[in-house]
PDB file of N, CA and C in Angstrom:
ATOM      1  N   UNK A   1      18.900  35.251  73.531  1.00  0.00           N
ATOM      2  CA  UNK A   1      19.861  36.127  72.891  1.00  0.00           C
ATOM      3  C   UNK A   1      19.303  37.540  72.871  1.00  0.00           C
ATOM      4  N   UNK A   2      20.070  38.340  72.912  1.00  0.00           N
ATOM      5  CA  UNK A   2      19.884  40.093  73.415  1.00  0.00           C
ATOM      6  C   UNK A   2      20.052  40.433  71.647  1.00  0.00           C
ATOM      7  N   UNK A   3      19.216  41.606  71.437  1.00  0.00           N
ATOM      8  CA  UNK A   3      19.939  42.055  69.912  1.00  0.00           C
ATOM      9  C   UNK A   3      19.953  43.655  70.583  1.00  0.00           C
ATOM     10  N   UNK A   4      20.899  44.003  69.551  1.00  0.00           N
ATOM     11  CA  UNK A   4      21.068  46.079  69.835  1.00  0.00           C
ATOM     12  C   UNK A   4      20.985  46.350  68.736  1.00  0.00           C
ATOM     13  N   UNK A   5      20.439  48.030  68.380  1.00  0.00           N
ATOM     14  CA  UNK A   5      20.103  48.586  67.318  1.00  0.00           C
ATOM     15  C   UNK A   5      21.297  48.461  66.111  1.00  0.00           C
ATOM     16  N   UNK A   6      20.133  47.921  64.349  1.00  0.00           N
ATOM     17  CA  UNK A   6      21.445  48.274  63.718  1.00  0.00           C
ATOM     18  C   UNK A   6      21.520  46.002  63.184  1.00  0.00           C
ATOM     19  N   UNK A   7      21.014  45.261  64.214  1.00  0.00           N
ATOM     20  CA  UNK A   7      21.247  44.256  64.251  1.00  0.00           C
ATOM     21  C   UNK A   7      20.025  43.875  63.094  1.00  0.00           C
ATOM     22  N   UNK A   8      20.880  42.964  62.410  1.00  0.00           N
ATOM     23  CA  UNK A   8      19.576  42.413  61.369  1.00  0.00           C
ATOM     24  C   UNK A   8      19.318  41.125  61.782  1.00  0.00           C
ATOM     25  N   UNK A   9      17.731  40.604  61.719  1.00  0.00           N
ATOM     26  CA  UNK A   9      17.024  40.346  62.312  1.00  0.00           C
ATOM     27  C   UNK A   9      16.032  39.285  61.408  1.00  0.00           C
ATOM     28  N   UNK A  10      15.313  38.518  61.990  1.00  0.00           N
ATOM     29  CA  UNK A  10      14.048  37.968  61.136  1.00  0.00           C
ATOM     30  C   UNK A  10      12.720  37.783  61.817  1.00  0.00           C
ATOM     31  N   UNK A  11      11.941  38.249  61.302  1.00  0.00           N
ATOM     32  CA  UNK A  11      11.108  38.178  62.660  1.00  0.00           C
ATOM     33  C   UNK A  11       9.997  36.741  61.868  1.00  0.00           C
ATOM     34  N   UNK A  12       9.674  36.124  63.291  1.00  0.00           N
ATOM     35  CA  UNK A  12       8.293  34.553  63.240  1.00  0.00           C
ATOM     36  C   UNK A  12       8.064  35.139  64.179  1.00  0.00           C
ATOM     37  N   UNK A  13       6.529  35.500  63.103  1.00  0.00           N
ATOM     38  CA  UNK A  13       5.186  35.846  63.913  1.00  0.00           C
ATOM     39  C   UNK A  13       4.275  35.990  62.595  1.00  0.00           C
ATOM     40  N   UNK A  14       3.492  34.465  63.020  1.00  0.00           N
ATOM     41  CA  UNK A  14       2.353  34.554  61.564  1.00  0.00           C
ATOM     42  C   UNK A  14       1.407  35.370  61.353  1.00  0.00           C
ATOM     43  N   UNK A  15       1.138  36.160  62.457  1.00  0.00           N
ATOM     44  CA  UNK A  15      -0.030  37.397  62.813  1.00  0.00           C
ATOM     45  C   UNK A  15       0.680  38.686  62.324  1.00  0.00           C
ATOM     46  N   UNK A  16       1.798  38.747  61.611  1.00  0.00           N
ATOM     47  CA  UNK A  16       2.700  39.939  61.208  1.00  0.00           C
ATOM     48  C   UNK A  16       2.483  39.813  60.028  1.00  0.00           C
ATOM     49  N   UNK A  17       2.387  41.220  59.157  1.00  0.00           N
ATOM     50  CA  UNK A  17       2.407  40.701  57.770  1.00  0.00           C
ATOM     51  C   UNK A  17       4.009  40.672  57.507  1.00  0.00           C
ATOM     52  N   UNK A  18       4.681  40.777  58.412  1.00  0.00           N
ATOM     53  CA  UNK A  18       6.025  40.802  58.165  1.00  0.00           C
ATOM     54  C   UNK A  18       6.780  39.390  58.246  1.00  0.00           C
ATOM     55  N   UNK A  19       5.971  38.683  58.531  1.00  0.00           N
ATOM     56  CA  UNK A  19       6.630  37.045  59.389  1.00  0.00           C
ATOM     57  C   UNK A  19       7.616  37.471  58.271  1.00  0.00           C
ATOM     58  N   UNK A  20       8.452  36.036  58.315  1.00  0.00           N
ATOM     59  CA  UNK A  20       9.659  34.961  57.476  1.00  0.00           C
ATOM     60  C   UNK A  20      10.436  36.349  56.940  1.00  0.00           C
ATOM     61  N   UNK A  21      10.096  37.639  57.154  1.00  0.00           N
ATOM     62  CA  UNK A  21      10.709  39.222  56.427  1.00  0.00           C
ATOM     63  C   UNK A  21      12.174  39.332  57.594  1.00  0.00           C
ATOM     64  N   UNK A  22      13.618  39.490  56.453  1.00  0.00           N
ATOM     65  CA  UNK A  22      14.786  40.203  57.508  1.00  0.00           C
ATOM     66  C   UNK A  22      14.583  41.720  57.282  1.00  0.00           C
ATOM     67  N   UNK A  23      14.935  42.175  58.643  1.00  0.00           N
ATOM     68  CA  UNK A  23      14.607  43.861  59.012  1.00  0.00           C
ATOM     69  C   UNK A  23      15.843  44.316  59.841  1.00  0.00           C
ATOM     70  N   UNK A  24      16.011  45.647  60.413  1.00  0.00           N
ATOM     71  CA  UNK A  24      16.982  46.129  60.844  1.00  0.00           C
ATOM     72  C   UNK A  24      16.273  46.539  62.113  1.00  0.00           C
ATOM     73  N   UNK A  25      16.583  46.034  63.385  1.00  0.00           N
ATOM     74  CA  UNK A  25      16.251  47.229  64.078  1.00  0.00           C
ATOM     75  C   UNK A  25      16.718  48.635  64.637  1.00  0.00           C
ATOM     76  N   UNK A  26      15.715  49.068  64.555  1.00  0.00           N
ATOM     77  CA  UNK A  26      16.033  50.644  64.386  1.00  0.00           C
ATOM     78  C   UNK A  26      15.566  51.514  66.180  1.00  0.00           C
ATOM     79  N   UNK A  27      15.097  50.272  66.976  1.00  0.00           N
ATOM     80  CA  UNK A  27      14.666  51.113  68.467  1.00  0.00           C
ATOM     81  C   UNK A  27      14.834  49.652  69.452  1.00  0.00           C
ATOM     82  N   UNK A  28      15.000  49.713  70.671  1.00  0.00           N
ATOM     83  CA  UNK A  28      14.761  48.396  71.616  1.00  0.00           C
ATOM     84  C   UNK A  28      13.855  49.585  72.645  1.00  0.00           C
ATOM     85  N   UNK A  29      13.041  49.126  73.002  1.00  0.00           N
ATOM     86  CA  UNK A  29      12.612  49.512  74.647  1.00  0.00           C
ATOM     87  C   UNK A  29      12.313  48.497  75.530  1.00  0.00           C
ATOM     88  N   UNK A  30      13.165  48.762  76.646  1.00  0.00           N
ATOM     89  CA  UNK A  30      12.682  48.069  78.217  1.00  0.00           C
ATOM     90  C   UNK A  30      11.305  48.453  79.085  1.00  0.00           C
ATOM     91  N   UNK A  31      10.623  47.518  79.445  1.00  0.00           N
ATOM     92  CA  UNK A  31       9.670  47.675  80.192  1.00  0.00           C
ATOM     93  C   UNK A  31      10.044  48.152  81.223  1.00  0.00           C
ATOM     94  N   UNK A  32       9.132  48.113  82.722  1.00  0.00           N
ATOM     95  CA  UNK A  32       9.499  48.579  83.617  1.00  0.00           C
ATOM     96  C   UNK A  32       9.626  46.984  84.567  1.00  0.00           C
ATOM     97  N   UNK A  33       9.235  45.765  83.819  1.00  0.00           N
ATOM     98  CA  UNK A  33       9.290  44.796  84.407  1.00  0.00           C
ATOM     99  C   UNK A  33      10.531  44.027  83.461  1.00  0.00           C
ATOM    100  N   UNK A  34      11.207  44.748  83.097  1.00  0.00           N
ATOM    101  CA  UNK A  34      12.743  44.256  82.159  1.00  0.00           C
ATOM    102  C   UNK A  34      12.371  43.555  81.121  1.00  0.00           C
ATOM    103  N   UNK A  35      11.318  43.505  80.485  1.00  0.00           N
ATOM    104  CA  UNK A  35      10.770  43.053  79.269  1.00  0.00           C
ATOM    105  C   UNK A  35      11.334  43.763  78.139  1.00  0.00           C
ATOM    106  N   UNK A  36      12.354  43.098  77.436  1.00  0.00           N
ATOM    107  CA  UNK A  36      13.074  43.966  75.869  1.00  0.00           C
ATOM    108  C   UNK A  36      11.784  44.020  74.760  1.00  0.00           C
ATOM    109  N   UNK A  37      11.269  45.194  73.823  1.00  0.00           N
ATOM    110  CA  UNK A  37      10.622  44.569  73.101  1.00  0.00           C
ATOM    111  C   UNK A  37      11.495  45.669  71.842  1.00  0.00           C
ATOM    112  N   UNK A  38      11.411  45.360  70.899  1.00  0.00           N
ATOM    113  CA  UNK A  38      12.239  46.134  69.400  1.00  0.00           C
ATOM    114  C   UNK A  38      11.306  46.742  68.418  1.00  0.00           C
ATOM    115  N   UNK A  39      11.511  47.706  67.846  1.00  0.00           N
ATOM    116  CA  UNK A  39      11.169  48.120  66.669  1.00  0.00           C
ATOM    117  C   UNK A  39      12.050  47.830  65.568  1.00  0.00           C
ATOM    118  N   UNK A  40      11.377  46.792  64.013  1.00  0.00           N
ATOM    119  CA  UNK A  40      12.046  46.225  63.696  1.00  0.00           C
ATOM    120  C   UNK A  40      11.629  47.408  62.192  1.00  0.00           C
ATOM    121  N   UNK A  41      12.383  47.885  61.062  1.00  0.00           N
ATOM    122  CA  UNK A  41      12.298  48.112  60.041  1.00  0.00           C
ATOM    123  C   UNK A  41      12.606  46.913  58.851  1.00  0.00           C
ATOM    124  N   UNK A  42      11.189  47.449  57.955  1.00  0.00           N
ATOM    125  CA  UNK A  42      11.596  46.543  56.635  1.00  0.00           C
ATOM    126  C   UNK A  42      11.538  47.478  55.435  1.00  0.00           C
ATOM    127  N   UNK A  43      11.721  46.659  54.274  1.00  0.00           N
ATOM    128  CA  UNK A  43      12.065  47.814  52.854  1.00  0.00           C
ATOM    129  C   UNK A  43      10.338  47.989  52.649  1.00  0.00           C
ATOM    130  N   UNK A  44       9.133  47.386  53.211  1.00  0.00           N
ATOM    131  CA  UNK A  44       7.838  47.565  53.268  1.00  0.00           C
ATOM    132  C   UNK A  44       7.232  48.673  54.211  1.00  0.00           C
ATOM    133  N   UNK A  45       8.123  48.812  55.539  1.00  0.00           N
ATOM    134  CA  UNK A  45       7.386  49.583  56.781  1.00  0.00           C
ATOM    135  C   UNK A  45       7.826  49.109  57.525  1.00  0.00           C
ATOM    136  N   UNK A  46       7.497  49.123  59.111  1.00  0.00           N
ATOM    137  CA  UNK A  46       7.801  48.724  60.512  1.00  0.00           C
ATOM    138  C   UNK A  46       7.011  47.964  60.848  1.00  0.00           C
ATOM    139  N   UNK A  47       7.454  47.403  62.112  1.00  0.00           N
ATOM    140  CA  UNK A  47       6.876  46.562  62.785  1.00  0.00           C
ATOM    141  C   UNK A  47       7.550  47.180  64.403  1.00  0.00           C
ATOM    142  N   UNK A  48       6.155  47.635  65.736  1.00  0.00           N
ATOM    143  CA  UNK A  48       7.058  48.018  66.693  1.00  0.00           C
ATOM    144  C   UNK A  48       6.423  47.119  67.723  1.00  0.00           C
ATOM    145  N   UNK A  49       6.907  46.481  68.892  1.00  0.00           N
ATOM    146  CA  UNK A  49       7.129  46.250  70.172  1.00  0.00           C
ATOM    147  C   UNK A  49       7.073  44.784  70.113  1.00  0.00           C
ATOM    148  N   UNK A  50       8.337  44.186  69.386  1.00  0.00           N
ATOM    149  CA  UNK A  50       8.439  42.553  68.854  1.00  0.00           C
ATOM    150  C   UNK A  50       8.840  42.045  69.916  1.00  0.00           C
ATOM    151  N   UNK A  51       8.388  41.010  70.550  1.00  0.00           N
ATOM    152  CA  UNK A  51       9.240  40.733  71.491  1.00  0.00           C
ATOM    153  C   UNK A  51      10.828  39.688  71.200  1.00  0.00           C
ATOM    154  N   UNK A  52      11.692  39.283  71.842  1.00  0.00           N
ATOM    155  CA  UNK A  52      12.974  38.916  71.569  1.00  0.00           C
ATOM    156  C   UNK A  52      12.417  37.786  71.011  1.00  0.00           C
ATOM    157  N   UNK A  53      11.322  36.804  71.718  1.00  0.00           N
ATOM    158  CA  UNK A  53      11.601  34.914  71.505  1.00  0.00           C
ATOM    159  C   UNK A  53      10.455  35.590  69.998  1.00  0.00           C
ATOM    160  N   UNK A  54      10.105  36.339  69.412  1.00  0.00           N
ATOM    161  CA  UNK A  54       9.707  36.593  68.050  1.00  0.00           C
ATOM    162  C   UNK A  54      11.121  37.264  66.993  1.00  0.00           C
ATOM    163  N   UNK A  55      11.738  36.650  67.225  1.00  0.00           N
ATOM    164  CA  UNK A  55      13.222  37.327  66.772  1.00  0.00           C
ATOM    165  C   UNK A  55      14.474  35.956  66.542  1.00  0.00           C
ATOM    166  N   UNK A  56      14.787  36.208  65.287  1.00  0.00           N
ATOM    167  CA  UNK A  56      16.307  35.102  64.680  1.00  0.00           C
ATOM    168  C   UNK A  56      17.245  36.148  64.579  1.00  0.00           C
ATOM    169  N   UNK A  57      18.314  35.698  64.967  1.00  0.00           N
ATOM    170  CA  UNK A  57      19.459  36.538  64.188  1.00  0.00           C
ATOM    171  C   UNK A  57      19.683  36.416  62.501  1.00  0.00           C
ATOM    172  N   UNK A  58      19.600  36.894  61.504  1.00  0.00           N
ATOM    173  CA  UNK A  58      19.548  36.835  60.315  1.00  0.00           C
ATOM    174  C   UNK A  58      20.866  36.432  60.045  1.00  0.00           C
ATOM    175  N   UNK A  59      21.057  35.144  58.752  1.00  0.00           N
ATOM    176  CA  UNK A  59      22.030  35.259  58.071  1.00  0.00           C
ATOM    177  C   UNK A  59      22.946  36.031  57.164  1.00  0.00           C
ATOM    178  N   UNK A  60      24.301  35.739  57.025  1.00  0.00           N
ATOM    179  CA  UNK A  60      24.830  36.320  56.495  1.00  0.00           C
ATOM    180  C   UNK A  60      24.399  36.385  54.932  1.00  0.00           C
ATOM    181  N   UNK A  61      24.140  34.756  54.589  1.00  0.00           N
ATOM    182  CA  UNK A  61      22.774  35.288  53.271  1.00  0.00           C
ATOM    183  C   UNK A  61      21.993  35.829  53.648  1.00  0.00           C
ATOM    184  N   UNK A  62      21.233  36.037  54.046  1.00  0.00           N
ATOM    185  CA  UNK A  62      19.917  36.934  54.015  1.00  0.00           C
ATOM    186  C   UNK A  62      20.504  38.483  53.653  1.00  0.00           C
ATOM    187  N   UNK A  63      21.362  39.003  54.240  1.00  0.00           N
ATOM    188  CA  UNK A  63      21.833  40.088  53.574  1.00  0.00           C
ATOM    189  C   UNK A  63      22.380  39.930  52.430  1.00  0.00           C
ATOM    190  N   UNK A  64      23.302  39.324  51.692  1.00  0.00           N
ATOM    191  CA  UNK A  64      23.515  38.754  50.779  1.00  0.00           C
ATOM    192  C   UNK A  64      22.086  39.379  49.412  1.00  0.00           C
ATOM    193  N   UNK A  65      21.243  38.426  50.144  1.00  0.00           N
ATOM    194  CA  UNK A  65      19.939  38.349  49.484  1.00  0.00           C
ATOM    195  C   UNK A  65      19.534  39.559  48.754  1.00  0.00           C
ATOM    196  N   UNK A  66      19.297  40.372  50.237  1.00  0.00           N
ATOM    197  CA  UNK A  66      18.614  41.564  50.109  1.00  0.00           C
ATOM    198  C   UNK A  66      19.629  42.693  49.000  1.00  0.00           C
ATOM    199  N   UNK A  67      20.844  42.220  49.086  1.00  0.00           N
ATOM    200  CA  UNK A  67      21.815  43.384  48.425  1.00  0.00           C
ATOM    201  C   UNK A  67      21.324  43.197  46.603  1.00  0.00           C
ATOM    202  N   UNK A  68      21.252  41.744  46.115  1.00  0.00           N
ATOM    203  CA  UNK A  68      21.119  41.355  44.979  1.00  0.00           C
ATOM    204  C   UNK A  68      19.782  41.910  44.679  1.00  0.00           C
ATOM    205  N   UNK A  69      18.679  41.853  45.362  1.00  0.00           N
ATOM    206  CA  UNK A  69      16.942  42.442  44.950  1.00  0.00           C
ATOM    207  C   UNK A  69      17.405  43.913  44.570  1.00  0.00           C
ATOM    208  N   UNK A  70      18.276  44.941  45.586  1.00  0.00           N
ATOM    209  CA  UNK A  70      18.170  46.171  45.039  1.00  0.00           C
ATOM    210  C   UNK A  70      19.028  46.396  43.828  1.00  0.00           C
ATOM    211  N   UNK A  71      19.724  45.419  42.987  1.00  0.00           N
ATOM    212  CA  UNK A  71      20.158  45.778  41.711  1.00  0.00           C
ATOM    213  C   UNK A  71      19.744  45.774  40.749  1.00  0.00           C
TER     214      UNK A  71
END
């Protein structure tokens, strides 16, 4: 699955302090060998050059989620 900027996201990657975290991404860049990799934003900081198979499409809870923490 392809994501485009703007798309919320979850990133698995236990070497991230971001693992199991939903984020927005905010950049994609292509390699020169067609490799997608993303810059993902969280309400902590970034995370840049994720690759796709490190990437879920986030639920519609998960935003949900996140709306209820900022009240």
């Amino acid at each position: 699955m392809s994501f485009e900027k703007d798309d919320r996201v979850v990133l698995d990657d236990e070497h991230s302090e971001f693992d199991g975290e939903t984020g927005t991404i905010t950049q994609t860049m292509e390699s020169m060998f067609g490799d997608v990799t993303y810059t993902i934003s969280f309400e902590e900081g970034q995370e840049a050059g994720v690759p796709e198979d490190a990437l879920e499409e986030a639920d519609e809870d998960d935003d949900a989620d996140a709306d209820e923490d900022d009240e």
